[in-house]
N, C-alpha and C. Protein backbone atom coordinates (compact mmCIF):
# COMPACT_ATOMS: atom_id res chain seq x y z
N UNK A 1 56.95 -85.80 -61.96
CA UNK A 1 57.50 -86.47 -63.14
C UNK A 1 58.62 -87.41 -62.71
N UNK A 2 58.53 -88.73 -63.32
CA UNK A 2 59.74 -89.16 -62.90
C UNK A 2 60.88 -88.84 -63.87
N UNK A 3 62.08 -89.51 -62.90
CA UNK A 3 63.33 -89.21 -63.81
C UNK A 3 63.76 -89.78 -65.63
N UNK A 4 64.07 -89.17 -66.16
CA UNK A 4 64.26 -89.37 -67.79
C UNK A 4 65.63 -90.31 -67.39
N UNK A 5 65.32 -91.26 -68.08
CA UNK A 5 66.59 -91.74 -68.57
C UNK A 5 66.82 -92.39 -70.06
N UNK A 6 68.02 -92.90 -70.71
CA UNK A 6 68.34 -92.78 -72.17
C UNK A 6 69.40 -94.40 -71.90
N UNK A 7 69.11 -95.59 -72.83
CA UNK A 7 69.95 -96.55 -72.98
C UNK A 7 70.07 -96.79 -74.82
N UNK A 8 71.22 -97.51 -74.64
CA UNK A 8 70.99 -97.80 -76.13
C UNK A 8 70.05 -98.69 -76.75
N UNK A 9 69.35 -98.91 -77.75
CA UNK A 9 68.18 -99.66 -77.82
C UNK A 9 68.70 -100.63 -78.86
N UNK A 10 68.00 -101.72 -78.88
CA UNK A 10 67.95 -102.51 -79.53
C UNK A 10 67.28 -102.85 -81.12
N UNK A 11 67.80 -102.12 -82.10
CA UNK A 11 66.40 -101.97 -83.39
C UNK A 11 65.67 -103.10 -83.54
N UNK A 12 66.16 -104.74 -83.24
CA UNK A 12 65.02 -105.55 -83.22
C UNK A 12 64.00 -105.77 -82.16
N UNK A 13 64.63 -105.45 -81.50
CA UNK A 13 63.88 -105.69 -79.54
C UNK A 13 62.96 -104.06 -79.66
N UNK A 14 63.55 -103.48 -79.43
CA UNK A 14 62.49 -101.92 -79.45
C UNK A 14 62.46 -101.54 -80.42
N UNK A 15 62.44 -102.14 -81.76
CA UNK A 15 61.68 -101.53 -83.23
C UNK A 15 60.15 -100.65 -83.40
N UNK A 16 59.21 -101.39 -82.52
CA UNK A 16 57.95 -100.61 -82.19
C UNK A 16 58.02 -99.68 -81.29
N UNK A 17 58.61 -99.76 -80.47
CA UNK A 17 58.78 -98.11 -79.99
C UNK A 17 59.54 -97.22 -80.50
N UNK A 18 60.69 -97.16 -81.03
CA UNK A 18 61.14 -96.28 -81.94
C UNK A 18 60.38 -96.07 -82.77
N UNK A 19 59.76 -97.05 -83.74
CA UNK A 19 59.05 -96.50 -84.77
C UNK A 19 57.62 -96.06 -84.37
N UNK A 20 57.42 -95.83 -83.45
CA UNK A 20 55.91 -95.52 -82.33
C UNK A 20 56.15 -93.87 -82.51
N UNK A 21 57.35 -93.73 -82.11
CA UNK A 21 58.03 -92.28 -81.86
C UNK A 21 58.57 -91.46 -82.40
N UNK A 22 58.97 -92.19 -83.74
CA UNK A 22 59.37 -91.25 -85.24
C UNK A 22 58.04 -91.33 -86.31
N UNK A 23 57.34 -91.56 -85.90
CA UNK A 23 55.96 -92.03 -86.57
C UNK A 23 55.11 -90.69 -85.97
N UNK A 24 55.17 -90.77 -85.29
CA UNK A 24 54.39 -89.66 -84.04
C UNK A 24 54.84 -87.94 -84.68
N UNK A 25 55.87 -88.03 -84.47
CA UNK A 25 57.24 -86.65 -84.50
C UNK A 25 57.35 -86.41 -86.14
N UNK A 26 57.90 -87.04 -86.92
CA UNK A 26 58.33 -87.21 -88.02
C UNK A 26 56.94 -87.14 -88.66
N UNK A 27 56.50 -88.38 -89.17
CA UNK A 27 55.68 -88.38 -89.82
C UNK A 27 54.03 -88.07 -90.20
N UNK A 28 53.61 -88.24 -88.38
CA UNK A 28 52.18 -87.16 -88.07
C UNK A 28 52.21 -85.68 -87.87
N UNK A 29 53.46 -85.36 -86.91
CA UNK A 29 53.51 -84.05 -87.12
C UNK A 29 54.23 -83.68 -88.13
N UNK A 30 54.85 -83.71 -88.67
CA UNK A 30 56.06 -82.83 -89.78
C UNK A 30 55.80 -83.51 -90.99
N UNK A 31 54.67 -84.08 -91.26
CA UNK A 31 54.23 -84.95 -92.73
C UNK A 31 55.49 -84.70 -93.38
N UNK A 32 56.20 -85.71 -92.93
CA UNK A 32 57.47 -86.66 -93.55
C UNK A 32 57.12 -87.77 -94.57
N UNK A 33 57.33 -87.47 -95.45
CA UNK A 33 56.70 -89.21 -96.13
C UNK A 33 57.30 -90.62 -95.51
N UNK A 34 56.49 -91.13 -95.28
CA UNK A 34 57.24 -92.93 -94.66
C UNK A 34 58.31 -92.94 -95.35
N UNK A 35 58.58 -92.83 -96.60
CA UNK A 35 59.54 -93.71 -97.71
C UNK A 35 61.01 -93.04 -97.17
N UNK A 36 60.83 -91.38 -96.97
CA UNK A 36 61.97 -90.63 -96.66
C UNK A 36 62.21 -91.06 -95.40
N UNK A 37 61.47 -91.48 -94.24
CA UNK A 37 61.86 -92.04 -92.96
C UNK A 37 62.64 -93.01 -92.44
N UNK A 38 61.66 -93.92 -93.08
CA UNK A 38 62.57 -95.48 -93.33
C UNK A 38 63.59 -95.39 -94.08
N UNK A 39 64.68 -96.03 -93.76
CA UNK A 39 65.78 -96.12 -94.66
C UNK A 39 66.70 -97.30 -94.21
N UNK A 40 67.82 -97.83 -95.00
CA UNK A 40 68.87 -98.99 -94.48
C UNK A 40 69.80 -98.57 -93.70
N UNK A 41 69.89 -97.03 -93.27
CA UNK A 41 70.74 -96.91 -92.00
C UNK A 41 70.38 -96.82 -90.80
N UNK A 42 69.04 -97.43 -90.40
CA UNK A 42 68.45 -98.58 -89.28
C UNK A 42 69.35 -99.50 -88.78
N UNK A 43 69.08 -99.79 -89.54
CA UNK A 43 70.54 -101.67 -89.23
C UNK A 43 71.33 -101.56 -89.01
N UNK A 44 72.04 -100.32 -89.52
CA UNK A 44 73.24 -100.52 -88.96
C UNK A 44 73.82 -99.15 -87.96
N UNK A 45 72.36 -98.51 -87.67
CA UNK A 45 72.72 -97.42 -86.39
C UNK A 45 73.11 -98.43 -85.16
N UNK A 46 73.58 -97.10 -84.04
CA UNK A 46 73.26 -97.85 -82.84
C UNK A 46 72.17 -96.58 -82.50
N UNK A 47 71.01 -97.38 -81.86
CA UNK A 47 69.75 -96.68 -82.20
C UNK A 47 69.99 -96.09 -79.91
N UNK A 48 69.01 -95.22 -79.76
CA UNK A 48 68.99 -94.81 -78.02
C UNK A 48 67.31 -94.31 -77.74
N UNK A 49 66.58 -94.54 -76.97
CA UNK A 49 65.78 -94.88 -76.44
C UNK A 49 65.67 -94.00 -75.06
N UNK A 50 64.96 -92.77 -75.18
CA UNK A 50 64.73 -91.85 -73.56
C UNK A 50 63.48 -92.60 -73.14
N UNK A 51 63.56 -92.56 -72.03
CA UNK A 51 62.08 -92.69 -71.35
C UNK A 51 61.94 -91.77 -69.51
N UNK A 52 60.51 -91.69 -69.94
CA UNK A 52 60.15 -91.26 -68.73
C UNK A 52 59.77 -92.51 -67.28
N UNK A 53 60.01 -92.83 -66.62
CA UNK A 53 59.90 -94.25 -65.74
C UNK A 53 60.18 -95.61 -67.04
N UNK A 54 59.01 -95.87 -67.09
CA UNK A 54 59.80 -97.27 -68.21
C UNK A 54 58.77 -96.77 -69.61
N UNK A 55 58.49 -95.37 -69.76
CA UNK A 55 57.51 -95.10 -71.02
C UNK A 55 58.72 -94.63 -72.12
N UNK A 56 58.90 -94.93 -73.07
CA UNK A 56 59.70 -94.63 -74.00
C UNK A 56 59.24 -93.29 -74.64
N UNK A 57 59.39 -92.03 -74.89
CA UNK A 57 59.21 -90.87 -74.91
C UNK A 57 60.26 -90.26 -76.02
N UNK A 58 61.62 -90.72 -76.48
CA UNK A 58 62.24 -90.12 -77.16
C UNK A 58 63.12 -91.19 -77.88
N UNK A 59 63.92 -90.63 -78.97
CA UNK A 59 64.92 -91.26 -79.99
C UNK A 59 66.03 -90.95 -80.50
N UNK A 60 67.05 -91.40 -80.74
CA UNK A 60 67.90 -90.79 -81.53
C UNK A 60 68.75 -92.12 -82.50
N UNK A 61 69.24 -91.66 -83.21
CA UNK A 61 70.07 -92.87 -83.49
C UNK A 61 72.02 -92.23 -84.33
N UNK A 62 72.83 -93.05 -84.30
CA UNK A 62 74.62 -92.40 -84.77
C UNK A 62 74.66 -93.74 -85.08
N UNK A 63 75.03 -93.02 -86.76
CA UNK A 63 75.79 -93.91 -87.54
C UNK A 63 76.77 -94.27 -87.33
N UNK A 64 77.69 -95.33 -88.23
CA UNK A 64 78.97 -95.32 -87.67
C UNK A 64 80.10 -94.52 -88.16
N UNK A 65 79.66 -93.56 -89.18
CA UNK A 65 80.68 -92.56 -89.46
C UNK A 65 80.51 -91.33 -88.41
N UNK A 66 79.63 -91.15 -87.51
CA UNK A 66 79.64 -89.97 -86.78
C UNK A 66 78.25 -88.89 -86.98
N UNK A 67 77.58 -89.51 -87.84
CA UNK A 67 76.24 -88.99 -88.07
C UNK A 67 75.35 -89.38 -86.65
N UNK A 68 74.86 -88.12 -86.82
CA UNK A 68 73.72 -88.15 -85.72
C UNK A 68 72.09 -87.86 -86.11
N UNK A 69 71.12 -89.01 -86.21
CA UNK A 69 70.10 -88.15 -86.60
C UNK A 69 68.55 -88.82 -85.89
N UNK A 70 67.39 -88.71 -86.95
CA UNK A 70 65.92 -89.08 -85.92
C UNK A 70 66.30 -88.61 -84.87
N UNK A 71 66.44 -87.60 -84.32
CA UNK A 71 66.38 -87.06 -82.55
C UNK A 71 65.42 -86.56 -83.13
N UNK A 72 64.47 -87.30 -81.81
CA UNK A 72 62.86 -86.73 -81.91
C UNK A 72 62.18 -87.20 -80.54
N UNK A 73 61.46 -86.38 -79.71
CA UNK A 73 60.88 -86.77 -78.63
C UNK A 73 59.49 -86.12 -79.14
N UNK A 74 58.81 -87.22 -77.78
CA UNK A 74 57.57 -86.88 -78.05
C UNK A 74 57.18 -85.66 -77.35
N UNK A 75 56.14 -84.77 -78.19
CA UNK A 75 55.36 -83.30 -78.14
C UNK A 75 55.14 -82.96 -76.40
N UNK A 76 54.60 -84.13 -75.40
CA UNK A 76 54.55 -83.60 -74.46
C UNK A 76 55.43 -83.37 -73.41
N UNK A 77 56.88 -84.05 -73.69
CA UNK A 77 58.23 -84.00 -73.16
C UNK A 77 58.53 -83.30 -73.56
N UNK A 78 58.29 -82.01 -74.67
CA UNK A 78 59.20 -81.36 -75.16
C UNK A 78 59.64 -79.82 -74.09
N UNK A 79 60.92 -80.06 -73.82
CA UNK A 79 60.99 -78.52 -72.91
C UNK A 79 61.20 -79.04 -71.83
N UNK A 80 61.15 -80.24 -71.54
CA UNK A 80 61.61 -81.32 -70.31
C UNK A 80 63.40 -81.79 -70.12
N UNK A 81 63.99 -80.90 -70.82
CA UNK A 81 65.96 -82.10 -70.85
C UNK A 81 65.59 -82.71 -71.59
N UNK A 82 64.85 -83.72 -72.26
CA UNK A 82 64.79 -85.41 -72.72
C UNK A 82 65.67 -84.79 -73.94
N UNK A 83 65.67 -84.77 -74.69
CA UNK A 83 66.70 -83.73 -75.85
C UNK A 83 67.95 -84.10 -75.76
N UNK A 84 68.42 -82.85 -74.39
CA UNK A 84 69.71 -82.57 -73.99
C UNK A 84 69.78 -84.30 -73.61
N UNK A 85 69.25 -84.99 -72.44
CA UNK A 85 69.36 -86.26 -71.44
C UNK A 85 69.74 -87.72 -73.19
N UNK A 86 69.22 -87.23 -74.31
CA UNK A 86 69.07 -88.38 -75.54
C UNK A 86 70.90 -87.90 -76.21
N UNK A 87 70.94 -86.69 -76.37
CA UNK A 87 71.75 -86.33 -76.76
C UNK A 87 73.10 -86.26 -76.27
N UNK A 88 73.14 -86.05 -75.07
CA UNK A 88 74.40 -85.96 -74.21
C UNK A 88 74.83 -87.80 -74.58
N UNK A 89 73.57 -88.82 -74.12
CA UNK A 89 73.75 -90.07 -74.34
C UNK A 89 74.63 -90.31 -75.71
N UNK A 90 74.18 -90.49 -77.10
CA UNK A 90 74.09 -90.08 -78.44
C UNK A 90 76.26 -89.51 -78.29
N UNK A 91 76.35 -88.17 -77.75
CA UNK A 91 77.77 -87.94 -78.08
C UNK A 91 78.79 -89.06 -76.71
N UNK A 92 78.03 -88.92 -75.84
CA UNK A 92 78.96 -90.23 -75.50
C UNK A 92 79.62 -91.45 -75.88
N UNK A 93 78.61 -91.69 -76.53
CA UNK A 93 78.58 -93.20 -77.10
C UNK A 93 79.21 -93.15 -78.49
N UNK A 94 79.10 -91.95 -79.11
CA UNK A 94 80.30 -92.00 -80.24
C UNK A 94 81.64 -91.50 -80.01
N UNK A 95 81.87 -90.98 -78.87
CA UNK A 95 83.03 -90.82 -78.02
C UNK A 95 83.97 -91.62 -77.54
N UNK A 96 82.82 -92.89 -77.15
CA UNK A 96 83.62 -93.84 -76.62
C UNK A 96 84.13 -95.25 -77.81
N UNK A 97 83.10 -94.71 -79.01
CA UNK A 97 83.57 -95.56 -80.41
C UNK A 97 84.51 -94.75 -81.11
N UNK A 98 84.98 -93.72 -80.50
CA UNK A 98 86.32 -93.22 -80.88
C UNK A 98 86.41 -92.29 -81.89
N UNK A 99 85.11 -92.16 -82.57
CA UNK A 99 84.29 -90.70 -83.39
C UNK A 99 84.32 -89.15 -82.85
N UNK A 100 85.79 -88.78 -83.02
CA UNK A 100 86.06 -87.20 -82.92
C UNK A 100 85.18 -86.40 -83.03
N UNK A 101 84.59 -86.61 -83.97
CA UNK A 101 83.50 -85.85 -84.62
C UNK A 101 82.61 -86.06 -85.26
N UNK A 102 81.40 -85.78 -84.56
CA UNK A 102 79.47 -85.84 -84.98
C UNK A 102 79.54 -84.90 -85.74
N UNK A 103 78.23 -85.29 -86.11
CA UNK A 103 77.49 -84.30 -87.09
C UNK A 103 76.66 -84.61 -87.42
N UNK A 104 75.51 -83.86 -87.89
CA UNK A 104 73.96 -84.36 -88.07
C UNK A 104 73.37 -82.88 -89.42
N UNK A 105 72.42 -83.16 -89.40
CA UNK A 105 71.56 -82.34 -90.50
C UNK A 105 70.18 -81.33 -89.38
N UNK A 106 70.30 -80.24 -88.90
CA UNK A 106 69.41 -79.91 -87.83
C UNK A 106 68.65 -79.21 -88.27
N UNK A 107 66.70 -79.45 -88.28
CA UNK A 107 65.78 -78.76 -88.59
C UNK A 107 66.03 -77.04 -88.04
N UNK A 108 65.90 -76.33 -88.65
CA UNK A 108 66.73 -74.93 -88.58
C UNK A 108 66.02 -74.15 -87.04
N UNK A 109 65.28 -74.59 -86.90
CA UNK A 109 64.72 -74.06 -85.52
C UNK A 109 65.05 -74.55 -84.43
N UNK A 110 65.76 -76.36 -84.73
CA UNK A 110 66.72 -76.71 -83.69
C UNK A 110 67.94 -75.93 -83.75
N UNK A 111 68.48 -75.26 -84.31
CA UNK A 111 69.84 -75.12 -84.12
C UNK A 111 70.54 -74.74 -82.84
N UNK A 112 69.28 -73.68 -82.09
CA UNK A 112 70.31 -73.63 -81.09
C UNK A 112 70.49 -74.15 -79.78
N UNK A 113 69.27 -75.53 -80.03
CA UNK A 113 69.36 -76.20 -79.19
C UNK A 113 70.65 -77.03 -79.73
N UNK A 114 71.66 -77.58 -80.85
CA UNK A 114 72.40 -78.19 -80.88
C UNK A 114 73.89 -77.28 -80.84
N UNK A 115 73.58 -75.89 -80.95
CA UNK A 115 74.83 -74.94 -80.33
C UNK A 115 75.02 -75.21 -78.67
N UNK A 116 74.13 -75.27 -77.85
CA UNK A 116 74.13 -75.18 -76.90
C UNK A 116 75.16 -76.49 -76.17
N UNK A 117 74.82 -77.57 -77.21
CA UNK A 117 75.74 -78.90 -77.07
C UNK A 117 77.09 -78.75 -77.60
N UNK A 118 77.34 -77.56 -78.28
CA UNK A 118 78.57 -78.14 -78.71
C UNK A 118 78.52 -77.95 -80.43
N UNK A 119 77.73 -77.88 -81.30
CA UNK A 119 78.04 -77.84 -82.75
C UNK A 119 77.56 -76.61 -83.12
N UNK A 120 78.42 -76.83 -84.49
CA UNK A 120 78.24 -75.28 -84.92
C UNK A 120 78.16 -75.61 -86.73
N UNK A 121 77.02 -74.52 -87.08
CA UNK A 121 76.89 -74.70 -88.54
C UNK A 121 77.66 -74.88 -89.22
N UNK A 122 78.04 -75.52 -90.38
CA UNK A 122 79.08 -75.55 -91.23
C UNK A 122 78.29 -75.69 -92.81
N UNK A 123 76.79 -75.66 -93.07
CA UNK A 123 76.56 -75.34 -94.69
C UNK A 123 75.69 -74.26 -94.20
N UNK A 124 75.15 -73.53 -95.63
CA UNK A 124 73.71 -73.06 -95.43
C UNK A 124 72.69 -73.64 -96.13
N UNK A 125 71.62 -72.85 -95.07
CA UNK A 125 70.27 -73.47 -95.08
C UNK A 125 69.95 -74.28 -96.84
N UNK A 126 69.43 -75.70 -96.51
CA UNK A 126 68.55 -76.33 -97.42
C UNK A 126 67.78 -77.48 -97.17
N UNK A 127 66.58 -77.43 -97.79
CA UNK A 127 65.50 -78.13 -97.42
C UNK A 127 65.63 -79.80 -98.02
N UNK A 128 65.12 -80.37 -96.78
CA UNK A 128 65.26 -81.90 -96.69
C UNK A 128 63.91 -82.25 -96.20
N UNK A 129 63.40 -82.84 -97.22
CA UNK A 129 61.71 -83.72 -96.75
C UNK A 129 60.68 -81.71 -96.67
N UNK A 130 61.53 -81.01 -97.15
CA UNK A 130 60.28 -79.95 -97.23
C UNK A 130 60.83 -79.01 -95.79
N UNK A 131 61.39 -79.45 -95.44
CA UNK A 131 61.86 -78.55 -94.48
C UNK A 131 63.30 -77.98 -94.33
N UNK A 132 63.19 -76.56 -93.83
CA UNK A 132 64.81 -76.04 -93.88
C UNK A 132 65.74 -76.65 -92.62
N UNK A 133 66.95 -76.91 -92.79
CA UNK A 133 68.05 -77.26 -92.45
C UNK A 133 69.26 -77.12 -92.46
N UNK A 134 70.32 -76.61 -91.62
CA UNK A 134 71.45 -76.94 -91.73
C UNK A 134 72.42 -77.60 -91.26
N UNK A 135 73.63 -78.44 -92.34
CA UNK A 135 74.67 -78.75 -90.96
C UNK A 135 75.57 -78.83 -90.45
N UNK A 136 75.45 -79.84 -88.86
CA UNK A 136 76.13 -78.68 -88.28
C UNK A 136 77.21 -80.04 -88.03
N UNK A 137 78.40 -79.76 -87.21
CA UNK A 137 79.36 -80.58 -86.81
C UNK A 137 79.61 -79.76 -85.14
N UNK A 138 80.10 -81.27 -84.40
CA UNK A 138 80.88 -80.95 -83.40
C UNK A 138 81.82 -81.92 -83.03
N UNK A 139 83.17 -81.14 -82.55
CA UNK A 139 84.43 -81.73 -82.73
C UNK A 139 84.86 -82.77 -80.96
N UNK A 140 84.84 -83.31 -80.87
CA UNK A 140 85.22 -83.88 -79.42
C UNK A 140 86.69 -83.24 -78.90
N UNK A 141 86.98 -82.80 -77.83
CA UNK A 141 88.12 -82.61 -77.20
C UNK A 141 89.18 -83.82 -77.42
């Protein structure tokens, strides 16, 4: 396998691969409705882009209040880092925009993959697009 790596993406320049990859994740597997997918905080994420050699494989995107969300890789990377490798990217980069503190909405079976980073629940469980969730926050040093 080659090495994973994660840059920030461009939503007009890599629009089809992001949406290749939340299309895939989101909406074929987890019958997400399009309408709930798409939304106007596209434009103004800064969107990130994993790939395996130059194959684009994963997503994430942070708002500019400190929201973190779409983290989604594709099914056959999964259990590979690309996650941790999107995510570590993801809290850097709101680290260095000076955002103390993330936070995101985590499908409840992620959770402890996002304990493992660093956040910790702060509501209980409720369902978003049909699925359970809670969320969580993590505070930067």
């Amino acid at each position: 396998m080659n090495k994973i790596h994660v840059r920030v993406a461009d939503w007009q320049k890599d629009n089809a691969e992001i949406r290749r990859i939340r299309e895939t994740v989101f909406i074929a597997e987890q019958s997400i409705p399009p309408e709930l997918e798409w939304d106007a905080d596209d434009a103004t994420a800064v969107h990130f882009l994993a790939f395996e050699g130059d194959f684009p494989i994963g997503t994430a995107r942070l708002l500019p209040d400190g929201h973190i969300g779409r983290v989604s890789v594709l099914k056959d990377w999964r259990g590979l880092k690309v996650g941790d490798a999107l995510m570590q990217a993801v809290i850097g980069e709101a680290e260095e925009r000076g955002l103390k503190q993330q936070m995101l909405s985590a499908q409840v079976q992620a959770t402890a993959f996002y304990e493992r980073l660093g956040f910790s629940m702060v509501s209980e469980e409720f369902l978003e697009a049909g699925i359970p969730h809670v969320d969580m926050v993590r505070h930067s040093a």
